[in-house]
N, C-alpha and C. Protein backbone atom coordinates (compact mmCIF):
# COMPACT_ATOMS: atom_id res chain seq x y z
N UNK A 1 4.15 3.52 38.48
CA UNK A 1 3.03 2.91 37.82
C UNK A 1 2.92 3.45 36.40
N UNK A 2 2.06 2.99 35.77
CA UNK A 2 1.82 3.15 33.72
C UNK A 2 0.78 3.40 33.72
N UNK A 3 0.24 4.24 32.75
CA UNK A 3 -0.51 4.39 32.06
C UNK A 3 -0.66 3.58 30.47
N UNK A 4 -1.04 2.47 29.88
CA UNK A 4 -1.16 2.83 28.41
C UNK A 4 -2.07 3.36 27.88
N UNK A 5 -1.57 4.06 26.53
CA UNK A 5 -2.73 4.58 25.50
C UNK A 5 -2.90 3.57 24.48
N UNK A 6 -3.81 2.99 24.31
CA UNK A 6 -4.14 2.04 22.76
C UNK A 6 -4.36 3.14 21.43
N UNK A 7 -3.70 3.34 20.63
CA UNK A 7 -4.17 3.92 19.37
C UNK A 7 -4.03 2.68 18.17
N UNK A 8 -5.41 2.59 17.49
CA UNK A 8 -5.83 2.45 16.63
C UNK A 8 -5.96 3.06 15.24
N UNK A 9 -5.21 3.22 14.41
CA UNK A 9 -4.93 3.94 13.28
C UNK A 9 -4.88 3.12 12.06
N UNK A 10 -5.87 3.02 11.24
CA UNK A 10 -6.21 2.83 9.91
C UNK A 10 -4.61 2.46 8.41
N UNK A 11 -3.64 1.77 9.16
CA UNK A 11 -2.94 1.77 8.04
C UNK A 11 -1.95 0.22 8.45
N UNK A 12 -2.04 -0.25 7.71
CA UNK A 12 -1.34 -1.70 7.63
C UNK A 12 0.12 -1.34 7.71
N UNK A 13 0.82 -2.60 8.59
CA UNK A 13 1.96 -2.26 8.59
C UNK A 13 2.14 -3.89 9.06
N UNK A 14 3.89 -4.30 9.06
CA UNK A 14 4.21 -5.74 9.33
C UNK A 14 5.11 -4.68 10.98
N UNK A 15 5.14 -5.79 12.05
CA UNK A 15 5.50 -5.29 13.68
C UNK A 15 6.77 -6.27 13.21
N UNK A 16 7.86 -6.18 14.33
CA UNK A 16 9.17 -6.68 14.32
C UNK A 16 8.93 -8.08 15.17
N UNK A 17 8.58 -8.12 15.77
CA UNK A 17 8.08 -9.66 16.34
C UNK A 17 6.45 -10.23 15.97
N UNK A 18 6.84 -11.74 15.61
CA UNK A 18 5.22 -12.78 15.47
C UNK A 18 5.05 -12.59 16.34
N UNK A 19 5.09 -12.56 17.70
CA UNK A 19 4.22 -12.22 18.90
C UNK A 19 3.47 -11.69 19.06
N UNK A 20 3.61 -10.10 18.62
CA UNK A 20 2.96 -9.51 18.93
C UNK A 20 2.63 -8.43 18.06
N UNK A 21 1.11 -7.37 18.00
CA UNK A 21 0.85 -6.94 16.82
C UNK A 21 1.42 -5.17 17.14
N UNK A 22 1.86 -5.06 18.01
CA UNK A 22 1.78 -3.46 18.21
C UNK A 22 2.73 -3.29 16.99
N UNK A 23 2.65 -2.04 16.23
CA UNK A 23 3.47 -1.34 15.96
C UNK A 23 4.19 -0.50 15.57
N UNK A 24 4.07 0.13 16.85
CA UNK A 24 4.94 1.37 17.57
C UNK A 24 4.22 1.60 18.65
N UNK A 25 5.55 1.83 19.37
CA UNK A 25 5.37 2.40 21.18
C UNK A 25 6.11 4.06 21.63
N UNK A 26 4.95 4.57 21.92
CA UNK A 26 6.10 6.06 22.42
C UNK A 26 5.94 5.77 23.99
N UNK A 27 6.97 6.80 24.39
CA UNK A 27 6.53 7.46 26.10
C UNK A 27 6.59 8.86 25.79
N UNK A 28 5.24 8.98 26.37
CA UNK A 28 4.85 10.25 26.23
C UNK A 28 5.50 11.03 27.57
N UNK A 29 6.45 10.76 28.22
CA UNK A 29 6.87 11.11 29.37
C UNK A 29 8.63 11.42 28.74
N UNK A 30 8.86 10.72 27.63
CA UNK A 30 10.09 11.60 27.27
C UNK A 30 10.16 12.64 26.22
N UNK A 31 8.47 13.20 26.12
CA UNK A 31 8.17 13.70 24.96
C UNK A 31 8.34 15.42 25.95
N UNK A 32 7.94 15.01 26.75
CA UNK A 32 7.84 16.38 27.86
C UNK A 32 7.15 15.86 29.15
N UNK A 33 8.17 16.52 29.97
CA UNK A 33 7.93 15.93 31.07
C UNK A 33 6.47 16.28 32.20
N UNK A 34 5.89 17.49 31.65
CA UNK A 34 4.89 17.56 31.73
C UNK A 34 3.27 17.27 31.43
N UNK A 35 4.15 16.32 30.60
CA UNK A 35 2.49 15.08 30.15
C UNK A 35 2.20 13.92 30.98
N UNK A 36 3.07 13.75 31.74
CA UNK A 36 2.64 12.40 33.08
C UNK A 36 2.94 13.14 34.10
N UNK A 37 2.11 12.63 35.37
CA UNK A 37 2.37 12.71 36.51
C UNK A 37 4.11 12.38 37.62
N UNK A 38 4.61 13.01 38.48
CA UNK A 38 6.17 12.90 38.32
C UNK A 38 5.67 11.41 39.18
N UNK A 39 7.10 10.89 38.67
CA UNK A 39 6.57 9.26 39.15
C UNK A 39 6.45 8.15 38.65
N UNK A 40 5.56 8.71 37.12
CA UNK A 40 4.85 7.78 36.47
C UNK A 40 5.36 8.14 34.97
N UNK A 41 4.63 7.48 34.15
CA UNK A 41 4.88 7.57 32.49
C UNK A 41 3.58 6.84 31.86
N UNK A 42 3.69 7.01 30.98
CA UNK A 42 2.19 7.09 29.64
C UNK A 42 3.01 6.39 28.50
N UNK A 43 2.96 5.22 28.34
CA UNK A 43 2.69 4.95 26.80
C UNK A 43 2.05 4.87 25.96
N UNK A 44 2.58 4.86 24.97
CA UNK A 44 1.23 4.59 23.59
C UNK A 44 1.65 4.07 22.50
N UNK A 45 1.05 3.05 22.71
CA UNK A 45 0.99 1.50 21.75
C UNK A 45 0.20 2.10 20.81
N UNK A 46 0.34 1.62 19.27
CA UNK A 46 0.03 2.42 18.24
C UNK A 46 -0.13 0.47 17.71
N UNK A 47 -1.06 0.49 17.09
CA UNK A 47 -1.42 -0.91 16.38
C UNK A 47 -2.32 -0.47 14.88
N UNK A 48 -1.97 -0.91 13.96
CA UNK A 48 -2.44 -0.62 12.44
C UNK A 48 -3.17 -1.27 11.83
N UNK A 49 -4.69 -0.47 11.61
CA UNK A 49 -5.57 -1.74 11.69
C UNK A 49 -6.39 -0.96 10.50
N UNK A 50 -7.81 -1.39 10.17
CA UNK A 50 -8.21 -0.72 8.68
C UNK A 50 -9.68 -0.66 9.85
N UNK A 51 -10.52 0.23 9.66
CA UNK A 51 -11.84 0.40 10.40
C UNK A 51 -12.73 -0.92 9.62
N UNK A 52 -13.12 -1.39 10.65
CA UNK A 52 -13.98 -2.37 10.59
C UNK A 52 -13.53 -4.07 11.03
N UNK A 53 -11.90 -3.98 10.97
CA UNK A 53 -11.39 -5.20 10.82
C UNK A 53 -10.95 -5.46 12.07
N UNK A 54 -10.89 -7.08 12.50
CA UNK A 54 -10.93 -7.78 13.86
C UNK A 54 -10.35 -6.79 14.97
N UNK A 55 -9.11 -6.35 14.11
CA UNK A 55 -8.48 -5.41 15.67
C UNK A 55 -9.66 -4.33 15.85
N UNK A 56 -9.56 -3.97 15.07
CA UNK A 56 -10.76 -2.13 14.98
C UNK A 56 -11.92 -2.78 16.43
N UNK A 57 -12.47 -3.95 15.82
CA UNK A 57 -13.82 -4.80 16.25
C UNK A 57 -13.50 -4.78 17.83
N UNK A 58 -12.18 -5.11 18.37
CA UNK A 58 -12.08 -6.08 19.37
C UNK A 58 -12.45 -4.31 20.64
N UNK A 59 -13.03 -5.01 21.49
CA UNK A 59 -13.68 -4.04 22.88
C UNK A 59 -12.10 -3.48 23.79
N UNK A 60 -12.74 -2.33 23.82
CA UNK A 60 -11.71 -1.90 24.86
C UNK A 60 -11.34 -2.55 25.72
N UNK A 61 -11.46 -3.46 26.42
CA UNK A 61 -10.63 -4.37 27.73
C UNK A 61 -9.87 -5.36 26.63
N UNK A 62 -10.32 -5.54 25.52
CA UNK A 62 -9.88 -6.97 24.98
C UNK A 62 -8.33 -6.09 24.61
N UNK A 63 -8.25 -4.64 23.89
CA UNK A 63 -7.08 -4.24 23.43
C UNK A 63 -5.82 -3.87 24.41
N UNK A 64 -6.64 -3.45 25.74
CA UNK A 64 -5.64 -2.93 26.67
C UNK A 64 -5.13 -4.32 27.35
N UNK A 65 -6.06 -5.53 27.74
CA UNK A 65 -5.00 -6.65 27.97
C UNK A 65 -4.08 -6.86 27.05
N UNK A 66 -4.66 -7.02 25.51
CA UNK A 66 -3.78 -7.44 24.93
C UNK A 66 -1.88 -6.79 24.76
N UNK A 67 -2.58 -5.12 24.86
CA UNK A 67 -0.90 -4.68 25.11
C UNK A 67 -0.42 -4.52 26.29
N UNK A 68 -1.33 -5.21 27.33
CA UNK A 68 -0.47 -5.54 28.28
C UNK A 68 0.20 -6.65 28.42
N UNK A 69 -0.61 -8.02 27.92
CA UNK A 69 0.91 -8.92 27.12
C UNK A 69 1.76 -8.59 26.12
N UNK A 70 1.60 -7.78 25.39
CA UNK A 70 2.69 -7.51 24.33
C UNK A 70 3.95 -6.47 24.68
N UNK A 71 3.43 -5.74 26.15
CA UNK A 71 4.73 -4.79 26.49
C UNK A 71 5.36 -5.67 27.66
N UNK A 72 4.86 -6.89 27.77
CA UNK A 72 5.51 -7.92 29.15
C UNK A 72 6.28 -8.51 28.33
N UNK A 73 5.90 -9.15 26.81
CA UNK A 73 6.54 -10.31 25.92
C UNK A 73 7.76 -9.45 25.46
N UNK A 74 7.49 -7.85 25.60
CA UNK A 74 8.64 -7.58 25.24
C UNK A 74 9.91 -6.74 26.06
N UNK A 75 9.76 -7.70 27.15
CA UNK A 75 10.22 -6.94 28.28
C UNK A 75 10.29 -5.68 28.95
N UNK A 76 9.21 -4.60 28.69
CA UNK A 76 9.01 -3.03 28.60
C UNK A 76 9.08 -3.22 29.94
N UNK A 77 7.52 -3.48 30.18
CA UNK A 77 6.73 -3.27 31.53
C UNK A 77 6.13 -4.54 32.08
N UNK A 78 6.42 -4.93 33.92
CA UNK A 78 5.39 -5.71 34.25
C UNK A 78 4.27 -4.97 34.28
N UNK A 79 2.83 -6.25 33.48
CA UNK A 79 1.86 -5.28 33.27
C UNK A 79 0.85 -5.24 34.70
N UNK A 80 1.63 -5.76 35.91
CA UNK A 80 1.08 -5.67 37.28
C UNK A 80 1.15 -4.22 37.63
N UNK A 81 2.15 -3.69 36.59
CA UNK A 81 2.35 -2.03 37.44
C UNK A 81 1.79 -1.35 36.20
N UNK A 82 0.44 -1.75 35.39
CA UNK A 82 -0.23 -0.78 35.14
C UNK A 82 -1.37 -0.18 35.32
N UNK A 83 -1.30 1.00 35.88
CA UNK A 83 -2.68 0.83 36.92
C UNK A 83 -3.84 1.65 35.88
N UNK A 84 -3.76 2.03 34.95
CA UNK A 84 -5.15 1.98 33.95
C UNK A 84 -5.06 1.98 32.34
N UNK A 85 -5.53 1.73 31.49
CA UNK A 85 -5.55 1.62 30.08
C UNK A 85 -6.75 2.67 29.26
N UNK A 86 -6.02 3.06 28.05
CA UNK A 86 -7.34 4.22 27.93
C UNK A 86 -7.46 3.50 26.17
N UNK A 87 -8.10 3.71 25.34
CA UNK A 87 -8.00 3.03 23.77
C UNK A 87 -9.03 4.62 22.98
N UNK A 88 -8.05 4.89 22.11
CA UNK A 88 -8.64 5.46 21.20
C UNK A 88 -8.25 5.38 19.76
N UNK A 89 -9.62 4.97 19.22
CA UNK A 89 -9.69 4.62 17.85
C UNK A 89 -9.50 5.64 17.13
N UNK A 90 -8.65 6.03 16.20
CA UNK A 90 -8.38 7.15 15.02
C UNK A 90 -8.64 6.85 13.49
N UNK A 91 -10.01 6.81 13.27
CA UNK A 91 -10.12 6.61 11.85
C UNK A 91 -9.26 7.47 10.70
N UNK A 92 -9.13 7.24 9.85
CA UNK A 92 -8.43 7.90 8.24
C UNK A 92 -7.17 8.30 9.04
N UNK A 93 -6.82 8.08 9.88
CA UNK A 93 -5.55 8.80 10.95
C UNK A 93 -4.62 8.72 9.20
N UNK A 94 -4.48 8.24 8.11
CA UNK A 94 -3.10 8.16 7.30
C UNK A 94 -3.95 8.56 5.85
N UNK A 95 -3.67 9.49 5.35
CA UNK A 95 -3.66 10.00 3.88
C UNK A 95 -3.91 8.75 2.66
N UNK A 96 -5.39 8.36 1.81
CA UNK A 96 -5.29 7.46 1.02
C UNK A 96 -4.73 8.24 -0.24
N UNK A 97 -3.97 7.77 -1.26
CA UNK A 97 -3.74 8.37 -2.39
C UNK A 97 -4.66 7.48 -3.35
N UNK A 98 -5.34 7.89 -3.76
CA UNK A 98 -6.03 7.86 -4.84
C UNK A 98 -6.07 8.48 -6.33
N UNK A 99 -6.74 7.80 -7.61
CA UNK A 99 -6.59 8.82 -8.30
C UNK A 99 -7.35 9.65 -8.43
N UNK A 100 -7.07 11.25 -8.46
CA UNK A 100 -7.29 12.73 -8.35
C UNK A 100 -7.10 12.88 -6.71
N UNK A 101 -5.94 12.41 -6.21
CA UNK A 101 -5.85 12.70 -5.19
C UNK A 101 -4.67 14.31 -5.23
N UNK A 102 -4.03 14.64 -5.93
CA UNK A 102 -3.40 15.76 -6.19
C UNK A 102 -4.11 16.88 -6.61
N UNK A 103 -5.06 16.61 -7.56
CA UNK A 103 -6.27 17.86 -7.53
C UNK A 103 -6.81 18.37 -6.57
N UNK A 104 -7.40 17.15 -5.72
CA UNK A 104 -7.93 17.17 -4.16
C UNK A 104 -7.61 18.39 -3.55
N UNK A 105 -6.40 18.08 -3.42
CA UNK A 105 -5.19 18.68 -2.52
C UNK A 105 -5.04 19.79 -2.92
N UNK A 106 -4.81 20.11 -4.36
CA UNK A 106 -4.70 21.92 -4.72
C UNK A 106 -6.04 22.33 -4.65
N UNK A 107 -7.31 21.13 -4.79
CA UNK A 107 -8.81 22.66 -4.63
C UNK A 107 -8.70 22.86 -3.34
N UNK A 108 -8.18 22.08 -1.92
CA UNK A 108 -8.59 21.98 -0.82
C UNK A 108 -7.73 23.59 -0.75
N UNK A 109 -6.21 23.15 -1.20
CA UNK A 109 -5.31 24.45 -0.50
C UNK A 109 -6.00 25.75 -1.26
N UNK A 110 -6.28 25.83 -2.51
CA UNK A 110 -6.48 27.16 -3.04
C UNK A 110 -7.75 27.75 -2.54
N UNK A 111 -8.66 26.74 -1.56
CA UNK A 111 -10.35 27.24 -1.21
C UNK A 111 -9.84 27.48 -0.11
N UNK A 112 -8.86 26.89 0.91
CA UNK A 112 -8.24 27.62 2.25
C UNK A 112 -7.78 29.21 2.27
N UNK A 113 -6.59 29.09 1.10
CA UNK A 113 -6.45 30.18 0.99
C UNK A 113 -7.38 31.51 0.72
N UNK A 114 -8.21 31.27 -0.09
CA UNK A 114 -8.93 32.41 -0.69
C UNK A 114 -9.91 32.63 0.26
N UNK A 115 -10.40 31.26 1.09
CA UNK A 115 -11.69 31.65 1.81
C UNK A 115 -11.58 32.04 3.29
N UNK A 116 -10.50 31.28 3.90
CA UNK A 116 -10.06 31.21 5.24
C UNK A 116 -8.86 31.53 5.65
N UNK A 117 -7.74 32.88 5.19
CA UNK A 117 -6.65 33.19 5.23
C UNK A 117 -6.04 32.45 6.77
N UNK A 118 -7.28 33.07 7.91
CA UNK A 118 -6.20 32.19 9.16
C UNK A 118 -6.41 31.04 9.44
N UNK A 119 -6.60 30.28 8.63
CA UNK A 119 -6.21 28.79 8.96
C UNK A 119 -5.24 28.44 8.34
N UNK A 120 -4.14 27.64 8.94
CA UNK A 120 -2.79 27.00 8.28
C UNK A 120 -2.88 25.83 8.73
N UNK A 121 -3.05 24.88 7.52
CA UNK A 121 -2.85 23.68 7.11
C UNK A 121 -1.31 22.87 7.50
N UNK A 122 -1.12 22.33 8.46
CA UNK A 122 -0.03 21.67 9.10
C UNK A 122 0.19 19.97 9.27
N UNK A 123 1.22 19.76 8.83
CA UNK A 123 1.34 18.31 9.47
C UNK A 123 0.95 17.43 8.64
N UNK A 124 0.92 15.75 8.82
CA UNK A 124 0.27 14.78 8.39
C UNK A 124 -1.38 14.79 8.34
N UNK A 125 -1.69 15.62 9.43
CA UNK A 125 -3.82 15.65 9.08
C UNK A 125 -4.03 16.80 8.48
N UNK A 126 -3.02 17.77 8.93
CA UNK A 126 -3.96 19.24 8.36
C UNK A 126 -3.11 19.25 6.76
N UNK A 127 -2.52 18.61 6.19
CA UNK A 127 -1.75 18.78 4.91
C UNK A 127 -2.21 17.79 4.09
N UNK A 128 -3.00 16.76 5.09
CA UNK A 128 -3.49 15.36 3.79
C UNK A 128 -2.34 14.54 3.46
N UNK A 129 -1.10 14.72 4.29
CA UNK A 129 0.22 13.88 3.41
C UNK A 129 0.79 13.21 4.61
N UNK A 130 1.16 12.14 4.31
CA UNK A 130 2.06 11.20 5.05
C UNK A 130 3.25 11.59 4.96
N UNK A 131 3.88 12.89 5.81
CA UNK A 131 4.75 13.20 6.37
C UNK A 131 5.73 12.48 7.44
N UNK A 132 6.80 12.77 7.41
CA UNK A 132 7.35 12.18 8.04
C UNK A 132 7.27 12.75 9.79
N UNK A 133 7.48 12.64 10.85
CA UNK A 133 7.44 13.28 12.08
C UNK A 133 8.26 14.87 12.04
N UNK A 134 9.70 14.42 11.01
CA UNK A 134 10.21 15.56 11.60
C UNK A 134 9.39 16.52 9.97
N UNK A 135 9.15 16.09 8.96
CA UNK A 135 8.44 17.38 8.16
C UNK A 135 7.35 17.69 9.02
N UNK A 136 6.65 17.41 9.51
CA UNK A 136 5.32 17.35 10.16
C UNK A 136 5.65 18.37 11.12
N UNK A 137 7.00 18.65 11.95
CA UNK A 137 7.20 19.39 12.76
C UNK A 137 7.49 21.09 11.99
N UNK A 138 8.32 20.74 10.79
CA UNK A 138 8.79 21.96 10.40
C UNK A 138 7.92 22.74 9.89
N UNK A 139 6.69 22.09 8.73
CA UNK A 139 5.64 22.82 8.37
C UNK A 139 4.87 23.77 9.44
N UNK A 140 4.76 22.76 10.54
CA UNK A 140 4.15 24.33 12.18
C UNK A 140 5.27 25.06 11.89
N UNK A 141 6.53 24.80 12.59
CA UNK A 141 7.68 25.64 12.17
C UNK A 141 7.48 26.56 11.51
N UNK A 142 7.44 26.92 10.28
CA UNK A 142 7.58 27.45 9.07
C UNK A 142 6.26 28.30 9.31
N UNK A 143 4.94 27.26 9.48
CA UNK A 143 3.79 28.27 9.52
C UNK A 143 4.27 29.73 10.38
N UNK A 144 4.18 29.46 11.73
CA UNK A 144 4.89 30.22 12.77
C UNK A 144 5.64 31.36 12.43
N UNK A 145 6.34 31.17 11.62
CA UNK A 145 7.43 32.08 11.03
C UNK A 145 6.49 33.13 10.22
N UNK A 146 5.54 32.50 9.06
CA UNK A 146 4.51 33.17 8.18
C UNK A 146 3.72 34.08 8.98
N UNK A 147 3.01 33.22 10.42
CA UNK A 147 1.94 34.02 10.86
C UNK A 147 3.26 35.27 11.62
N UNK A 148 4.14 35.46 11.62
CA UNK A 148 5.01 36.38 12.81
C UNK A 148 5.67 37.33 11.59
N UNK A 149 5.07 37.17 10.90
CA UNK A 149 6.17 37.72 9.48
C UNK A 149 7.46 37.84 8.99
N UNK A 150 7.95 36.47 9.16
CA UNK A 150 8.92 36.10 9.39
C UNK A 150 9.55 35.53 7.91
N UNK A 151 8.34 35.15 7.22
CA UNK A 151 8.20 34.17 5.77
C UNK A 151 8.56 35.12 4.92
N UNK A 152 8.09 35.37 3.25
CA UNK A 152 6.81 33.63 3.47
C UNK A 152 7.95 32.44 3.19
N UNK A 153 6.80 31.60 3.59
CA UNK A 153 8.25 30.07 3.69
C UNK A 153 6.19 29.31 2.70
N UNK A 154 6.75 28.52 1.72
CA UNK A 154 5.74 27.62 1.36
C UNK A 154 5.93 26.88 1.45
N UNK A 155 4.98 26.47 2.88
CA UNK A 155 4.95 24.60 3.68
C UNK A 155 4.53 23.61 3.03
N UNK A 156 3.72 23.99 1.62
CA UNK A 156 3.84 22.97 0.80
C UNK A 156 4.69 22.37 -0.09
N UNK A 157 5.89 22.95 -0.16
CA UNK A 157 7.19 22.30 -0.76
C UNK A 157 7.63 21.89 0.37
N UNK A 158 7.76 21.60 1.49
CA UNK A 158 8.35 20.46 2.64
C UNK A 158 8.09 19.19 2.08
N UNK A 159 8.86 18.28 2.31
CA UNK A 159 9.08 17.00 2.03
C UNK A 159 8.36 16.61 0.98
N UNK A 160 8.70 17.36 -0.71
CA UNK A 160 8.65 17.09 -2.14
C UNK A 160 10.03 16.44 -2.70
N UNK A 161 10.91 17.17 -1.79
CA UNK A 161 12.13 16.33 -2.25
C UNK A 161 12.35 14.76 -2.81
N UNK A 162 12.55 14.60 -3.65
CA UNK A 162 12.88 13.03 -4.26
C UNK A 162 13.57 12.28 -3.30
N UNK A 163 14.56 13.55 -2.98
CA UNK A 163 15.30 12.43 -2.07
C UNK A 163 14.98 11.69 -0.65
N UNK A 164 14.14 12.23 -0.19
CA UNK A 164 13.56 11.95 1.08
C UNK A 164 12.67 10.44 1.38
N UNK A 165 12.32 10.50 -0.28
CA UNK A 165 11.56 8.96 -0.74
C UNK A 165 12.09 7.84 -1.10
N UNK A 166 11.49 6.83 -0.79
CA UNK A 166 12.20 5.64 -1.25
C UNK A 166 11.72 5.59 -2.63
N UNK A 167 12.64 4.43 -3.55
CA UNK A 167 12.02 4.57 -4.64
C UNK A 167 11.81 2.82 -4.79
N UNK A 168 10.48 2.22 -5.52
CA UNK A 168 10.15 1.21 -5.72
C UNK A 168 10.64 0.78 -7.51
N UNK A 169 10.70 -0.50 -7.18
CA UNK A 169 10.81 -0.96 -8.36
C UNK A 169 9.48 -0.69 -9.42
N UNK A 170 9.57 -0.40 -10.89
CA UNK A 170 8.75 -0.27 -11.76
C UNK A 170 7.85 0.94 -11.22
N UNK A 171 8.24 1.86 -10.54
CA UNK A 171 7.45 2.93 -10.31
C UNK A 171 7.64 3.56 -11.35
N UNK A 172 6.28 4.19 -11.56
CA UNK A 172 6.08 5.30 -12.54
C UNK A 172 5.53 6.02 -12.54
N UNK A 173 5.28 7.20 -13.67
CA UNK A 173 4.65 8.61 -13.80
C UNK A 173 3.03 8.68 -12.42
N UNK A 174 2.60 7.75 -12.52
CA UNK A 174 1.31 7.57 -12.26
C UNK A 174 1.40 8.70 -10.62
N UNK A 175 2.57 8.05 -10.43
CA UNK A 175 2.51 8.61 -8.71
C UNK A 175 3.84 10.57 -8.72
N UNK A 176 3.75 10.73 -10.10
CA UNK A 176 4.42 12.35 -10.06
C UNK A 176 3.85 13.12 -9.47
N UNK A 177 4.23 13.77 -8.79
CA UNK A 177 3.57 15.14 -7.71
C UNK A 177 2.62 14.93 -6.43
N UNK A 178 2.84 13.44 -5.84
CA UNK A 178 2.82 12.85 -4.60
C UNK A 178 3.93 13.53 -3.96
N UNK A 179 4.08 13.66 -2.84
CA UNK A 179 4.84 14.32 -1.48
C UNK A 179 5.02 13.19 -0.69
N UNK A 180 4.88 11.78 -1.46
CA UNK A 180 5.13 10.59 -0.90
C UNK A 180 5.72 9.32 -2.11
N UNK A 181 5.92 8.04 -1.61
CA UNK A 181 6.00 7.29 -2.45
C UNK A 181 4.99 6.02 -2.19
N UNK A 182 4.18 6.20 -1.86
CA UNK A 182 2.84 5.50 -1.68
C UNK A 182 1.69 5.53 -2.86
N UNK A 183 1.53 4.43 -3.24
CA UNK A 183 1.00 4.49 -4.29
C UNK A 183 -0.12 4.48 -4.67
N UNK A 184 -0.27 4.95 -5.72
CA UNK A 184 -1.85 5.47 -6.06
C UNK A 184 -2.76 4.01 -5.77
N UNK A 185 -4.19 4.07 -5.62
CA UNK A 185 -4.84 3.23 -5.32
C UNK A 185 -6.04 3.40 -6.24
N UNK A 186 -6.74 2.67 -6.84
CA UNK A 186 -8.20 3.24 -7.58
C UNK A 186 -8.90 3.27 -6.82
């Protein structure tokens, strides 16, 4: 039997089929095998929506049928063998860049540092940056190493590299010293 998870996360994206809007699906059952029951498996349908807008709107039964036609249309799962649906909405779940969004970011890190030595800022939420999964992993990584005295390693040069980014046509200065290639927004 299945479990799905509905996540709702605040960022537009185009899905690989008109059919259907999910997009992205994990199993949280090949993530470690100790997150489902033996037997069973957990997905999680990930759908990209902006807070407030029709998907955000639509009621918990309306989202979990719906990806239960969209993991049948796409041959995953019959959704006869899912025996419950859970939906959680994740507002700001994705980093807006704005402008003075790089200031942001150095008063946030330099008031962490000075005020709250043990907290370490990790990942896509705790870093403010649209990281990729695997930077997102190494920055814990790296922290880990710092808190064991292992460092210092500075997790804020993870994924600054140029190369890691795509580059757009007519991009310019505007977006220098982003840790992304997502573009500034007013």
């Amino acid at each position: 039997m299945y479990t799905i998870k509905v996540n709702a996360s605040n960022f537009a994206a185009l899905t690989m089929e008109a059919e259907v809007q999910v997009g992205r699906i994990q199993n949280y059952g090949s993530w470690s095998p100790f997150l489902v029951k033996e037997g069973r498996t957990c997905l999680g349908l990930e759908y990209f929506v902006f807070e407030g807008d029709e998907m955000w709107n639509k009621s918990d039964e309306d989202l979990i049928a719906q990806a239960k036609r969209e993991i049948a249309f796409l041959g995953l799962v019959d959704p006869a063998k899912v025996e419950l649906g859970h939906v959680v909405r994740v507002p700001k779940a994705y980093p807006t860049y704005d402008t003075g969004y790089v200031d942001r970011i150095e008063l946030m890190r330099k008031w962490i540092e000075t005020n709250v030595g043990n907290v370490h800022p990790v990942g896509r939420n705790g870093m403010h940056r649209y990281n990729n999964q695997d930077h997102s992993m190494f920055t814990a990584m790296l922290t880990v190493e710092n808190i064991m005295g292992r460092g210092p390693h500075d997790i804020w040069a993870v994924n600054v590299e140029q190369e890691y980014h795509e580059t757009k046509a007519g991009e310019g200065p505007e977006n220098a010293g982003l840790a992304t290639d997502e573009p500034i927004v007013p």
